[in-house]
PDB file of N, CA and C in Angstrom:
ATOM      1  N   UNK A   1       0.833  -1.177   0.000  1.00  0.00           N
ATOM      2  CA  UNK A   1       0.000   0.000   0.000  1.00  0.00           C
ATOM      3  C   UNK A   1       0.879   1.242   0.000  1.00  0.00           C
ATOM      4  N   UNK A   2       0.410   2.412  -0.874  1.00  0.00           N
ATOM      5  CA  UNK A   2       1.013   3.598  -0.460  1.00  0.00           C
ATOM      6  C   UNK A   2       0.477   4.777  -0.189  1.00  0.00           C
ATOM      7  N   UNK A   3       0.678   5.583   1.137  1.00  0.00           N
ATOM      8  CA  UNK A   3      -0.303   6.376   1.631  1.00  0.00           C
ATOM      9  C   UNK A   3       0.327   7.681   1.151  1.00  0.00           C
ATOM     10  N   UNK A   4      -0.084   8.669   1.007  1.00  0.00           N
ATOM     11  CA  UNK A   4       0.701  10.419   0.277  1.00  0.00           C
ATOM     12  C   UNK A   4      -0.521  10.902   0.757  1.00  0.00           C
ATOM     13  N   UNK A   5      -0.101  12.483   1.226  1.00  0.00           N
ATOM     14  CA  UNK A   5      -0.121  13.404   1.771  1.00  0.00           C
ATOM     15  C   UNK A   5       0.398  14.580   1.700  1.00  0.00           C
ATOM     16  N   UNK A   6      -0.355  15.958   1.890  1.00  0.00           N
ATOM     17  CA  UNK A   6       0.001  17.067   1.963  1.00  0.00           C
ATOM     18  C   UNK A   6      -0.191  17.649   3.359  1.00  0.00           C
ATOM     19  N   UNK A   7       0.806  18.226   3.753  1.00  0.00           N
ATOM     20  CA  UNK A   7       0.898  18.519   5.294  1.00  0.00           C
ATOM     21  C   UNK A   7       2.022  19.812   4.991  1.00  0.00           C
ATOM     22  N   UNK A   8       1.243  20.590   5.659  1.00  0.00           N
ATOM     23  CA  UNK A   8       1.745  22.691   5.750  1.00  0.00           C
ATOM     24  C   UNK A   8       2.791  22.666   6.795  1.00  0.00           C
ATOM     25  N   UNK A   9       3.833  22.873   6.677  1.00  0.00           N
ATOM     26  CA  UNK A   9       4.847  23.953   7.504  1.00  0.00           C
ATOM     27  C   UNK A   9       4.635  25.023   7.333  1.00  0.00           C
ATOM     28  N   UNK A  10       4.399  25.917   8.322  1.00  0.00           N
ATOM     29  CA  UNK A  10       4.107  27.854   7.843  1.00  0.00           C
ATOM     30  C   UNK A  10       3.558  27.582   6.647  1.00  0.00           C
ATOM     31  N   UNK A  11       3.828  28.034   5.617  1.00  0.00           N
ATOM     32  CA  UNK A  11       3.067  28.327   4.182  1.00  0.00           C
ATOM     33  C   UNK A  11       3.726  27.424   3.155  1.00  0.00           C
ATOM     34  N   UNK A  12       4.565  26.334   3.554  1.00  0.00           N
ATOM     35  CA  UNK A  12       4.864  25.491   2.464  1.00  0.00           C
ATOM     36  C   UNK A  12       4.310  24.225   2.884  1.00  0.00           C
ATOM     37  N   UNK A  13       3.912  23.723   1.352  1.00  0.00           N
ATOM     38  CA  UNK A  13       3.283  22.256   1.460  1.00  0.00           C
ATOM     39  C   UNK A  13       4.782  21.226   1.193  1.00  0.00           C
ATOM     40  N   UNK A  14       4.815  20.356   2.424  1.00  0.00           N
ATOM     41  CA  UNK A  14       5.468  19.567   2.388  1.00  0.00           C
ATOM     42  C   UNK A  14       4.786  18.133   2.201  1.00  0.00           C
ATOM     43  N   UNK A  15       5.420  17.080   1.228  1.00  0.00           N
ATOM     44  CA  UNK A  15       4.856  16.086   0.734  1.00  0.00           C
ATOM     45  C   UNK A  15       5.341  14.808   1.475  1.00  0.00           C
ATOM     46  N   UNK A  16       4.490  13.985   2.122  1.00  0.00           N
ATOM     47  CA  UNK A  16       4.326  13.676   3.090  1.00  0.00           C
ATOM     48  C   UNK A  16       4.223  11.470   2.301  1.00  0.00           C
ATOM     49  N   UNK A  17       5.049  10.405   2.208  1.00  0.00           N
ATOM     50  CA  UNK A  17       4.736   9.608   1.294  1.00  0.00           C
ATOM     51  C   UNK A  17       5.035   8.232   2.336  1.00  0.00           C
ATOM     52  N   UNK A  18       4.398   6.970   2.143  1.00  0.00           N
ATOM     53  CA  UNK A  18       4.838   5.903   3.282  1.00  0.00           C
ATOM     54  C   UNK A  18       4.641   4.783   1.917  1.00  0.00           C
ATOM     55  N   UNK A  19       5.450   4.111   1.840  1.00  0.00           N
ATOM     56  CA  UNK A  19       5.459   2.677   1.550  1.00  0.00           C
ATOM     57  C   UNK A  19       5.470   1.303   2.132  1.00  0.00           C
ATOM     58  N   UNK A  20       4.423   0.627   2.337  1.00  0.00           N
ATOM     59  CA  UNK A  20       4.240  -0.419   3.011  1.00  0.00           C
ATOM     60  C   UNK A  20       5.849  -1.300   2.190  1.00  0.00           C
ATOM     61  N   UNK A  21       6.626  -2.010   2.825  1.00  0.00           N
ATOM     62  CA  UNK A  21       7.182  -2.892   2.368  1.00  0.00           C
ATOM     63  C   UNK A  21       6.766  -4.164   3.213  1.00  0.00           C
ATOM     64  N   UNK A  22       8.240  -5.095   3.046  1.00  0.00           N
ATOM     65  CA  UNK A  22       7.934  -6.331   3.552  1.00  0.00           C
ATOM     66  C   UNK A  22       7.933  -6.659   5.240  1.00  0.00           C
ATOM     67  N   UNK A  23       9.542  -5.780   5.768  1.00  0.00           N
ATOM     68  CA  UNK A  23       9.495  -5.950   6.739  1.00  0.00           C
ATOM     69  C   UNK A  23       9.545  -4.539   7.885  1.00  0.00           C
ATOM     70  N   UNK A  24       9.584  -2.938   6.855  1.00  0.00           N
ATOM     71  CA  UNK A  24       9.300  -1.859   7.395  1.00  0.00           C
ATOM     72  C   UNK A  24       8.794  -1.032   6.189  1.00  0.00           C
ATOM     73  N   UNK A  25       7.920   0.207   6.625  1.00  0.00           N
ATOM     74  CA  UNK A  25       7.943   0.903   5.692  1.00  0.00           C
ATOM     75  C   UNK A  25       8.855   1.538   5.373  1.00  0.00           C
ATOM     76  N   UNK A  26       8.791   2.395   3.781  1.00  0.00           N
ATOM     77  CA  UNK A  26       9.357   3.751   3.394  1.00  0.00           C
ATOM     78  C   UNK A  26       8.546   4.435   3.792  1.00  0.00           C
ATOM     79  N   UNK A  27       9.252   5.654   4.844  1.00  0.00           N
ATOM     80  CA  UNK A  27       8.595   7.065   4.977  1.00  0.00           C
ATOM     81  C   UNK A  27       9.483   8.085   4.581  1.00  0.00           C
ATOM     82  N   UNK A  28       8.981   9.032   4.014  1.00  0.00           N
ATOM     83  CA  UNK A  28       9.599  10.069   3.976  1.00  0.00           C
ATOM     84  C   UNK A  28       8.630  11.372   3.971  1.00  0.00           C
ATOM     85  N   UNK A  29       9.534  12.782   4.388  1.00  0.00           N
ATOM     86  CA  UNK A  29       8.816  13.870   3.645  1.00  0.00           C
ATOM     87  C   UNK A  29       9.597  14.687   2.600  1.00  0.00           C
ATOM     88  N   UNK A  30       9.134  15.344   2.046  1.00  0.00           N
ATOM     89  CA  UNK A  30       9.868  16.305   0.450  1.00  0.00           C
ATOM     90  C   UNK A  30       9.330  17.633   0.695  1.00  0.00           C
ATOM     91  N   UNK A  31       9.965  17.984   0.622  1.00  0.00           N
ATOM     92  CA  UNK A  31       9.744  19.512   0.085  1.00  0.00           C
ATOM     93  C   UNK A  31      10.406  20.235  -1.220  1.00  0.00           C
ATOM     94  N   UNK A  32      10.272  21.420  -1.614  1.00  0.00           N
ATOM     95  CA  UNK A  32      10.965  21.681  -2.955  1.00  0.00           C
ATOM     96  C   UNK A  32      12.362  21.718  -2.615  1.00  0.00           C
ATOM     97  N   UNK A  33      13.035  21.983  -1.461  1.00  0.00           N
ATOM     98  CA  UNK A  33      14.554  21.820  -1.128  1.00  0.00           C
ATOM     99  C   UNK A  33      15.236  20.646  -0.915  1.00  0.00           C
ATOM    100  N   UNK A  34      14.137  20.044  -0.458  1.00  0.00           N
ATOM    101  CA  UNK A  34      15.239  18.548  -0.123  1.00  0.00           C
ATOM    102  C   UNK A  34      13.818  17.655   0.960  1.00  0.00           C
ATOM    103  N   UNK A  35      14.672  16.494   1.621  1.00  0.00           N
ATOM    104  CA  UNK A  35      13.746  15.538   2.100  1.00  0.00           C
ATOM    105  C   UNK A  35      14.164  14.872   3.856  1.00  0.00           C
ATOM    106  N   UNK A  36      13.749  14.126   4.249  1.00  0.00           N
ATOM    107  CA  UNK A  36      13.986  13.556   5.042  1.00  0.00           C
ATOM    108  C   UNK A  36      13.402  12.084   4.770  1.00  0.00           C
ATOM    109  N   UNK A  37      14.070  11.220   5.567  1.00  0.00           N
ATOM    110  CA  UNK A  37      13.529   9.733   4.915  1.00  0.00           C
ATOM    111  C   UNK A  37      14.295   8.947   6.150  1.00  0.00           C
ATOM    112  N   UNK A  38      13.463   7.560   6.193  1.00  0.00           N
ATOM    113  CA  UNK A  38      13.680   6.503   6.665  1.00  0.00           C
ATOM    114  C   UNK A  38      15.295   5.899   6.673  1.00  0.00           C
ATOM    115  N   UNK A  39      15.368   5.003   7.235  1.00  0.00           N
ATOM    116  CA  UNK A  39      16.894   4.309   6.791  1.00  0.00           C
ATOM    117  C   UNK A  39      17.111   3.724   5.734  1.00  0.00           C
ATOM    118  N   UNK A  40      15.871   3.311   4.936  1.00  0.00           N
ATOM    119  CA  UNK A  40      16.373   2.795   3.659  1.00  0.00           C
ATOM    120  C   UNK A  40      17.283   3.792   2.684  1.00  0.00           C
ATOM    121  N   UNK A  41      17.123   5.309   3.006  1.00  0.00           N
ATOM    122  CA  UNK A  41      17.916   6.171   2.404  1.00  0.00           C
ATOM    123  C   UNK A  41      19.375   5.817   2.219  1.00  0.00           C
ATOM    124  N   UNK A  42      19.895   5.527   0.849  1.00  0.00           N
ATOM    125  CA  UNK A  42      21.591   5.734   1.211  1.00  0.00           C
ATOM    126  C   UNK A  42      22.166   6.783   1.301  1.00  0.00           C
ATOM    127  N   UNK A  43      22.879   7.171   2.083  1.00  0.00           N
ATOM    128  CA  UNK A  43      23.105   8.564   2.065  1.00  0.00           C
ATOM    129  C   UNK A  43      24.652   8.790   1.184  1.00  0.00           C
ATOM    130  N   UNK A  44      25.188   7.391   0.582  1.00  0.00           N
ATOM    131  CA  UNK A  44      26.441   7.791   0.195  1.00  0.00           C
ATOM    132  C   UNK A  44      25.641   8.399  -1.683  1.00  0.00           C
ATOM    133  N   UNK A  45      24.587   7.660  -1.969  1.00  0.00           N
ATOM    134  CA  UNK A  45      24.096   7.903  -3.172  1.00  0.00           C
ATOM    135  C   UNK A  45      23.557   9.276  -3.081  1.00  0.00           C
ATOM    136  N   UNK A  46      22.861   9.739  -2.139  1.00  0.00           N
ATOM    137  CA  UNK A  46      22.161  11.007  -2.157  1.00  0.00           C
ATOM    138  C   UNK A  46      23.063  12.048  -2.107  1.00  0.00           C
ATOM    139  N   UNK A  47      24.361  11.846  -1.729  1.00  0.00           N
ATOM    140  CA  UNK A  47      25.485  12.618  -1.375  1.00  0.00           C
ATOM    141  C   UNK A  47      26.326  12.825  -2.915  1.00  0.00           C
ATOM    142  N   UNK A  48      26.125  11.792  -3.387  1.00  0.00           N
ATOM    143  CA  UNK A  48      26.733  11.724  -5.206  1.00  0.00           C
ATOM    144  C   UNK A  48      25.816  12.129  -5.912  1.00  0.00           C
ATOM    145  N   UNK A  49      24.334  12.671  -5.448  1.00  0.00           N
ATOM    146  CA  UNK A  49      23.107  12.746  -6.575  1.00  0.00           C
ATOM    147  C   UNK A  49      23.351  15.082  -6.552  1.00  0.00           C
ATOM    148  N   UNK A  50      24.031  14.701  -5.169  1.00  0.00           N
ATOM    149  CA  UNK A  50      24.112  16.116  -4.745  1.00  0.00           C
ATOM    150  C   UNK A  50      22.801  16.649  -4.114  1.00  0.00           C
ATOM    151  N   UNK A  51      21.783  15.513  -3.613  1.00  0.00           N
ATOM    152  CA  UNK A  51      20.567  15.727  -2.606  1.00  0.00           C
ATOM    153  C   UNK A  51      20.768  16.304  -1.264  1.00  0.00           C
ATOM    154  N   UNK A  52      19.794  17.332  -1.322  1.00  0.00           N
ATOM    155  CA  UNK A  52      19.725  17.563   0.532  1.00  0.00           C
ATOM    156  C   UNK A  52      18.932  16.932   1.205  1.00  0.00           C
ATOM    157  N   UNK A  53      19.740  15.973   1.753  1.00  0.00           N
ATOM    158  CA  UNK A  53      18.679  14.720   2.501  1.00  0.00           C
ATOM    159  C   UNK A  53      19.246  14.397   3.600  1.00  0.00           C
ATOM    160  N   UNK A  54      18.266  13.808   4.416  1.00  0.00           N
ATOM    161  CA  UNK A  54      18.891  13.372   5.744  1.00  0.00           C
ATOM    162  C   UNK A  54      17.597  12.292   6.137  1.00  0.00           C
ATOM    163  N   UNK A  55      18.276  11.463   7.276  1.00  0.00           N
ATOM    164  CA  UNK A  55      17.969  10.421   7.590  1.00  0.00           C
ATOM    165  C   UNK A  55      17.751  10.007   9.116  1.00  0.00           C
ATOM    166  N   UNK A  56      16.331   9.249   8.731  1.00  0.00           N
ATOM    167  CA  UNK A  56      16.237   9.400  10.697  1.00  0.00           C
ATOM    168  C   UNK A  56      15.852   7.476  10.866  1.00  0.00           C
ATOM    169  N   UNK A  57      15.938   6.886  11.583  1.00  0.00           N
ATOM    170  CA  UNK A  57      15.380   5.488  11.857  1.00  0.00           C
ATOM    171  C   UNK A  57      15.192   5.562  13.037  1.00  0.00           C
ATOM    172  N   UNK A  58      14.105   4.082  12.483  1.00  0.00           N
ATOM    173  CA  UNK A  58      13.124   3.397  13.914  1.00  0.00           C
ATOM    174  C   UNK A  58      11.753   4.496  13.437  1.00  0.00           C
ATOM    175  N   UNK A  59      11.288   4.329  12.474  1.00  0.00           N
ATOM    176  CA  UNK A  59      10.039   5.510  11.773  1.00  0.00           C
ATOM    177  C   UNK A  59       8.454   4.144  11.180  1.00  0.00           C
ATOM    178  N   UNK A  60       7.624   4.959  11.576  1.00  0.00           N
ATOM    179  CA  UNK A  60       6.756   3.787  11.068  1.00  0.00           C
ATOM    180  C   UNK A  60       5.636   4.721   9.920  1.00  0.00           C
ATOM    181  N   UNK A  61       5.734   5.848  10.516  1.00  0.00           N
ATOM    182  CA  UNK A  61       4.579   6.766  10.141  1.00  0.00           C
ATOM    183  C   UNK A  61       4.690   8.103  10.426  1.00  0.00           C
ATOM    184  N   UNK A  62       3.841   8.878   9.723  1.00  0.00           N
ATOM    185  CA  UNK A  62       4.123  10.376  10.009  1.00  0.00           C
ATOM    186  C   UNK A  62       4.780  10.784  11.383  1.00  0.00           C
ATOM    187  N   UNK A  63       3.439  10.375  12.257  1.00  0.00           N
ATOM    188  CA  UNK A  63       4.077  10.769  13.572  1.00  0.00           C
ATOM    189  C   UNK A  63       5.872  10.822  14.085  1.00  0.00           C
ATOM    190  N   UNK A  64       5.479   9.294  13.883  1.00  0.00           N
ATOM    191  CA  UNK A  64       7.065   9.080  14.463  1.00  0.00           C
ATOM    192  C   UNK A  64       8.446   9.686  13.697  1.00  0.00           C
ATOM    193  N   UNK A  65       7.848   9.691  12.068  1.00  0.00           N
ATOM    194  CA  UNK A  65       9.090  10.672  11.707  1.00  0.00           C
ATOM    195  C   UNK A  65       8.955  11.954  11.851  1.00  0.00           C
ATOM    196  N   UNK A  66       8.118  12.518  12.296  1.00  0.00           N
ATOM    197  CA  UNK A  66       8.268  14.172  12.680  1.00  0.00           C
ATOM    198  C   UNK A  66       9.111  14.153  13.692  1.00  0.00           C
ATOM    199  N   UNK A  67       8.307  13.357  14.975  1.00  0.00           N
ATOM    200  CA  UNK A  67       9.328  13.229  16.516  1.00  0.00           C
ATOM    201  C   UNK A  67      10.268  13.192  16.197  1.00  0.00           C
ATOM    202  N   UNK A  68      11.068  12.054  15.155  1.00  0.00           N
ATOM    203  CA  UNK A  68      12.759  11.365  15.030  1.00  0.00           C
ATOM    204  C   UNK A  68      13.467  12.468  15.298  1.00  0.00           C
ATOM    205  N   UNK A  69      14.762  12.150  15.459  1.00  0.00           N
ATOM    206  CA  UNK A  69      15.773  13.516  16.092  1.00  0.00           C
ATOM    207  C   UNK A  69      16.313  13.084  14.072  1.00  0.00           C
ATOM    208  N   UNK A  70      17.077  13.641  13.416  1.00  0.00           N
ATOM    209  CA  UNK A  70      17.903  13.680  12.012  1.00  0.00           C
ATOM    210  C   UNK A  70      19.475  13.080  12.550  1.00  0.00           C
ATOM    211  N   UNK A  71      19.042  11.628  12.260  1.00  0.00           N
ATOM    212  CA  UNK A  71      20.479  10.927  12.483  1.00  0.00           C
ATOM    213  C   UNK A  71      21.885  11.418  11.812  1.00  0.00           C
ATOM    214  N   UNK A  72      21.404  11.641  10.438  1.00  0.00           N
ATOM    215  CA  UNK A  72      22.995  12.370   9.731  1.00  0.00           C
ATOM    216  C   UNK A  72      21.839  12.789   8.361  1.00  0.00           C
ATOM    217  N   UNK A  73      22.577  13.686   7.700  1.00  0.00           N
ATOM    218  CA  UNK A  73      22.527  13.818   6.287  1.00  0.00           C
ATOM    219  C   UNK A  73      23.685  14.162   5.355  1.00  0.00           C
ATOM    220  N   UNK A  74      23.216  14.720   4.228  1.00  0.00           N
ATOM    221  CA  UNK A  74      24.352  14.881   2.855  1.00  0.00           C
ATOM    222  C   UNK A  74      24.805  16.577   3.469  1.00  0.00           C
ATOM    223  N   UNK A  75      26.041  16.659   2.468  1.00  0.00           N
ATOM    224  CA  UNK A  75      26.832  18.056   2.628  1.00  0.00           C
ATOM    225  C   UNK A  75      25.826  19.153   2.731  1.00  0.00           C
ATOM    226  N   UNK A  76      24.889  18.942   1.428  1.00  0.00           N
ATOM    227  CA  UNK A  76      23.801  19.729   1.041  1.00  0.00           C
ATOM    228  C   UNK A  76      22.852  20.088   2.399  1.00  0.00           C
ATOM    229  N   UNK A  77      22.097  18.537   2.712  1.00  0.00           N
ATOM    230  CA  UNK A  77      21.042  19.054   4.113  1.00  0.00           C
ATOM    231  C   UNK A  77      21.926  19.491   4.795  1.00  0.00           C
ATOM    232  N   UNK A  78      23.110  18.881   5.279  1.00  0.00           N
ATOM    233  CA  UNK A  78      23.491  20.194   6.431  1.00  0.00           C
ATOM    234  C   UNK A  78      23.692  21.475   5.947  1.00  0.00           C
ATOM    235  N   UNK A  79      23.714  21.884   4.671  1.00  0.00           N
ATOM    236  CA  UNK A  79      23.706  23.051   4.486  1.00  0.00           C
ATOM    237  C   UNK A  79      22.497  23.767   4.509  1.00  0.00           C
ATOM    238  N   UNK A  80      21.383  23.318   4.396  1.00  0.00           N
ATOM    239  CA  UNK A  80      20.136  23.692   3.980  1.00  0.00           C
ATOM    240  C   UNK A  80      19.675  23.714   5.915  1.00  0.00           C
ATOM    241  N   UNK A  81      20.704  23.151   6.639  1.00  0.00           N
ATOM    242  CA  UNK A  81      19.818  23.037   8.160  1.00  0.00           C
ATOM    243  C   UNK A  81      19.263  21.868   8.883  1.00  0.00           C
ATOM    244  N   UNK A  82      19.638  21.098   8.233  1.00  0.00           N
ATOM    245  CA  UNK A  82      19.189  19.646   8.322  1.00  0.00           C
ATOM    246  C   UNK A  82      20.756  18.695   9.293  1.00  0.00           C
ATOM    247  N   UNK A  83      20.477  19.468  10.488  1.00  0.00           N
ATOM    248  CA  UNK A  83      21.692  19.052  11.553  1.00  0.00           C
ATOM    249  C   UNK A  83      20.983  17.354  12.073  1.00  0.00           C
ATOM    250  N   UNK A  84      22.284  17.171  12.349  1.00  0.00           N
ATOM    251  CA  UNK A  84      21.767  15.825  13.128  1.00  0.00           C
ATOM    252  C   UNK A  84      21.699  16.290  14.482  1.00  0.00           C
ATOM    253  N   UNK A  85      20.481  15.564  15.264  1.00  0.00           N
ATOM    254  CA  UNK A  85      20.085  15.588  16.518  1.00  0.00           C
ATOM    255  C   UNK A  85      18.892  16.404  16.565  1.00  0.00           C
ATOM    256  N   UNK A  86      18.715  17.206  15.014  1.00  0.00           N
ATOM    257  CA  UNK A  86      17.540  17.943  15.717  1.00  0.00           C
ATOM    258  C   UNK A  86      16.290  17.082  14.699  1.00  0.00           C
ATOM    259  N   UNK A  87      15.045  17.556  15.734  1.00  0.00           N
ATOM    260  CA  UNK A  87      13.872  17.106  15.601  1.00  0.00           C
ATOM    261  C   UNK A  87      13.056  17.084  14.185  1.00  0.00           C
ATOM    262  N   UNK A  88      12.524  16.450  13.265  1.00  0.00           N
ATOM    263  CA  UNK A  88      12.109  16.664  11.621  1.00  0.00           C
ATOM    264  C   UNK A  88      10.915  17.538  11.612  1.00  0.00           C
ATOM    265  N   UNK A  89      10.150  17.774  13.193  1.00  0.00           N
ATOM    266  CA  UNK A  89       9.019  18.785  13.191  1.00  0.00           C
ATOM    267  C   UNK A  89       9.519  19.862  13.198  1.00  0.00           C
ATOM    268  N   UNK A  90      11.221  20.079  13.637  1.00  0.00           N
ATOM    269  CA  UNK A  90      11.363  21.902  13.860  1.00  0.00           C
ATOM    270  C   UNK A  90      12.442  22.154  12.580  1.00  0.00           C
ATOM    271  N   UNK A  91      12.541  21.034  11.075  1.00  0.00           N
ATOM    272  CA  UNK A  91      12.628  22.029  10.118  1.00  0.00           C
ATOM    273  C   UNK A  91      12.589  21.389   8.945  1.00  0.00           C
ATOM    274  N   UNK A  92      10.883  21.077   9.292  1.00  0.00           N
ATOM    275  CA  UNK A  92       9.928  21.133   8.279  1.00  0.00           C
ATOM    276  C   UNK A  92       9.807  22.122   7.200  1.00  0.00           C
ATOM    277  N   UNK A  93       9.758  23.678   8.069  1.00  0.00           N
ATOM    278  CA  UNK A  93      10.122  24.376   7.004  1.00  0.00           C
ATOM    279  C   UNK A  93      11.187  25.224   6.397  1.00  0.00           C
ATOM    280  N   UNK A  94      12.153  24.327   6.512  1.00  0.00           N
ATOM    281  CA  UNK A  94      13.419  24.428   5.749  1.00  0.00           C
ATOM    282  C   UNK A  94      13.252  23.546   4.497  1.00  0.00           C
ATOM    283  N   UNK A  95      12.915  22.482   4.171  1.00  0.00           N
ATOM    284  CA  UNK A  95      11.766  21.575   3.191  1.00  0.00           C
ATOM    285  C   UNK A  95      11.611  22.366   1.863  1.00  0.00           C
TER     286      UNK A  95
END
Protein backbone atom coordinates (compact mmCIF):
# COMPACT_ATOMS: atom_id res chain seq x y z
CA UNK A 1 0.00 0.00 0.00
CA UNK A 2 1.01 3.60 -0.46
CA UNK A 3 -0.30 6.38 1.63
CA UNK A 4 0.70 10.42 0.28
CA UNK A 5 -0.12 13.40 1.77
CA UNK A 6 0.00 17.07 1.96
CA UNK A 7 0.90 18.52 5.29
CA UNK A 8 1.75 22.69 5.75
CA UNK A 9 4.85 23.95 7.50
CA UNK A 10 4.11 27.85 7.84
CA UNK A 11 3.07 28.33 4.18
CA UNK A 12 4.86 25.49 2.46
CA UNK A 13 3.28 22.26 1.46
CA UNK A 14 5.47 19.57 2.39
CA UNK A 15 4.86 16.09 0.73
CA UNK A 16 4.33 13.68 3.09
CA UNK A 17 4.74 9.61 1.29
CA UNK A 18 4.84 5.90 3.28
CA UNK A 19 5.46 2.68 1.55
CA UNK A 20 4.24 -0.42 3.01
CA UNK A 21 7.18 -2.89 2.37
CA UNK A 22 7.93 -6.33 3.55
CA UNK A 23 9.49 -5.95 6.74
CA UNK A 24 9.30 -1.86 7.39
CA UNK A 25 7.94 0.90 5.69
CA UNK A 26 9.36 3.75 3.39
CA UNK A 27 8.60 7.06 4.98
CA UNK A 28 9.60 10.07 3.98
CA UNK A 29 8.82 13.87 3.64
CA UNK A 30 9.87 16.31 0.45
CA UNK A 31 9.74 19.51 0.08
CA UNK A 32 10.97 21.68 -2.95
CA UNK A 33 14.55 21.82 -1.13
CA UNK A 34 15.24 18.55 -0.12
CA UNK A 35 13.75 15.54 2.10
CA UNK A 36 13.99 13.56 5.04
CA UNK A 37 13.53 9.73 4.92
CA UNK A 38 13.68 6.50 6.66
CA UNK A 39 16.89 4.31 6.79
CA UNK A 40 16.37 2.79 3.66
CA UNK A 41 17.92 6.17 2.40
CA UNK A 42 21.59 5.73 1.21
CA UNK A 43 23.10 8.56 2.06
CA UNK A 44 26.44 7.79 0.20
CA UNK A 45 24.10 7.90 -3.17
CA UNK A 46 22.16 11.01 -2.16
CA UNK A 47 25.49 12.62 -1.37
CA UNK A 48 26.73 11.72 -5.21
CA UNK A 49 23.11 12.75 -6.58
CA UNK A 50 24.11 16.12 -4.74
CA UNK A 51 20.57 15.73 -2.61
CA UNK A 52 19.73 17.56 0.53
CA UNK A 53 18.68 14.72 2.50
CA UNK A 54 18.89 13.37 5.74
CA UNK A 55 17.97 10.42 7.59
CA UNK A 56 16.24 9.40 10.70
CA UNK A 57 15.38 5.49 11.86
CA UNK A 58 13.12 3.40 13.91
CA UNK A 59 10.04 5.51 11.77
CA UNK A 60 6.76 3.79 11.07
CA UNK A 61 4.58 6.77 10.14
CA UNK A 62 4.12 10.38 10.01
CA UNK A 63 4.08 10.77 13.57
CA UNK A 64 7.06 9.08 14.46
CA UNK A 65 9.09 10.67 11.71
CA UNK A 66 8.27 14.17 12.68
CA UNK A 67 9.33 13.23 16.52
CA UNK A 68 12.76 11.36 15.03
CA UNK A 69 15.77 13.52 16.09
CA UNK A 70 17.90 13.68 12.01
CA UNK A 71 20.48 10.93 12.48
CA UNK A 72 22.99 12.37 9.73
CA UNK A 73 22.53 13.82 6.29
CA UNK A 74 24.35 14.88 2.85
CA UNK A 75 26.83 18.06 2.63
CA UNK A 76 23.80 19.73 1.04
CA UNK A 77 21.04 19.05 4.11
CA UNK A 78 23.49 20.19 6.43
CA UNK A 79 23.71 23.05 4.49
CA UNK A 80 20.14 23.69 3.98
CA UNK A 81 19.82 23.04 8.16
CA UNK A 82 19.19 19.65 8.32
CA UNK A 83 21.69 19.05 11.55
CA UNK A 84 21.77 15.83 13.13
CA UNK A 85 20.09 15.59 16.52
CA UNK A 86 17.54 17.94 15.72
CA UNK A 87 13.87 17.11 15.60
CA UNK A 88 12.11 16.66 11.62
CA UNK A 89 9.02 18.78 13.19
CA UNK A 90 11.36 21.90 13.86
CA UNK A 91 12.63 22.03 10.12
CA UNK A 92 9.93 21.13 8.28
CA UNK A 93 10.12 24.38 7.00
CA UNK A 94 13.42 24.43 5.75
CA UNK A 95 11.77 21.58 3.19
Amino acid sequence: MIEQKTIKAGEKEIEYIKIDMYSAPVVMVKGKNGYVMCGYLNLGTAEKLGDAGAMVRGVKDLDTLLDAKIEDSTSRGKDLGLLPGTRVRDVLHLL
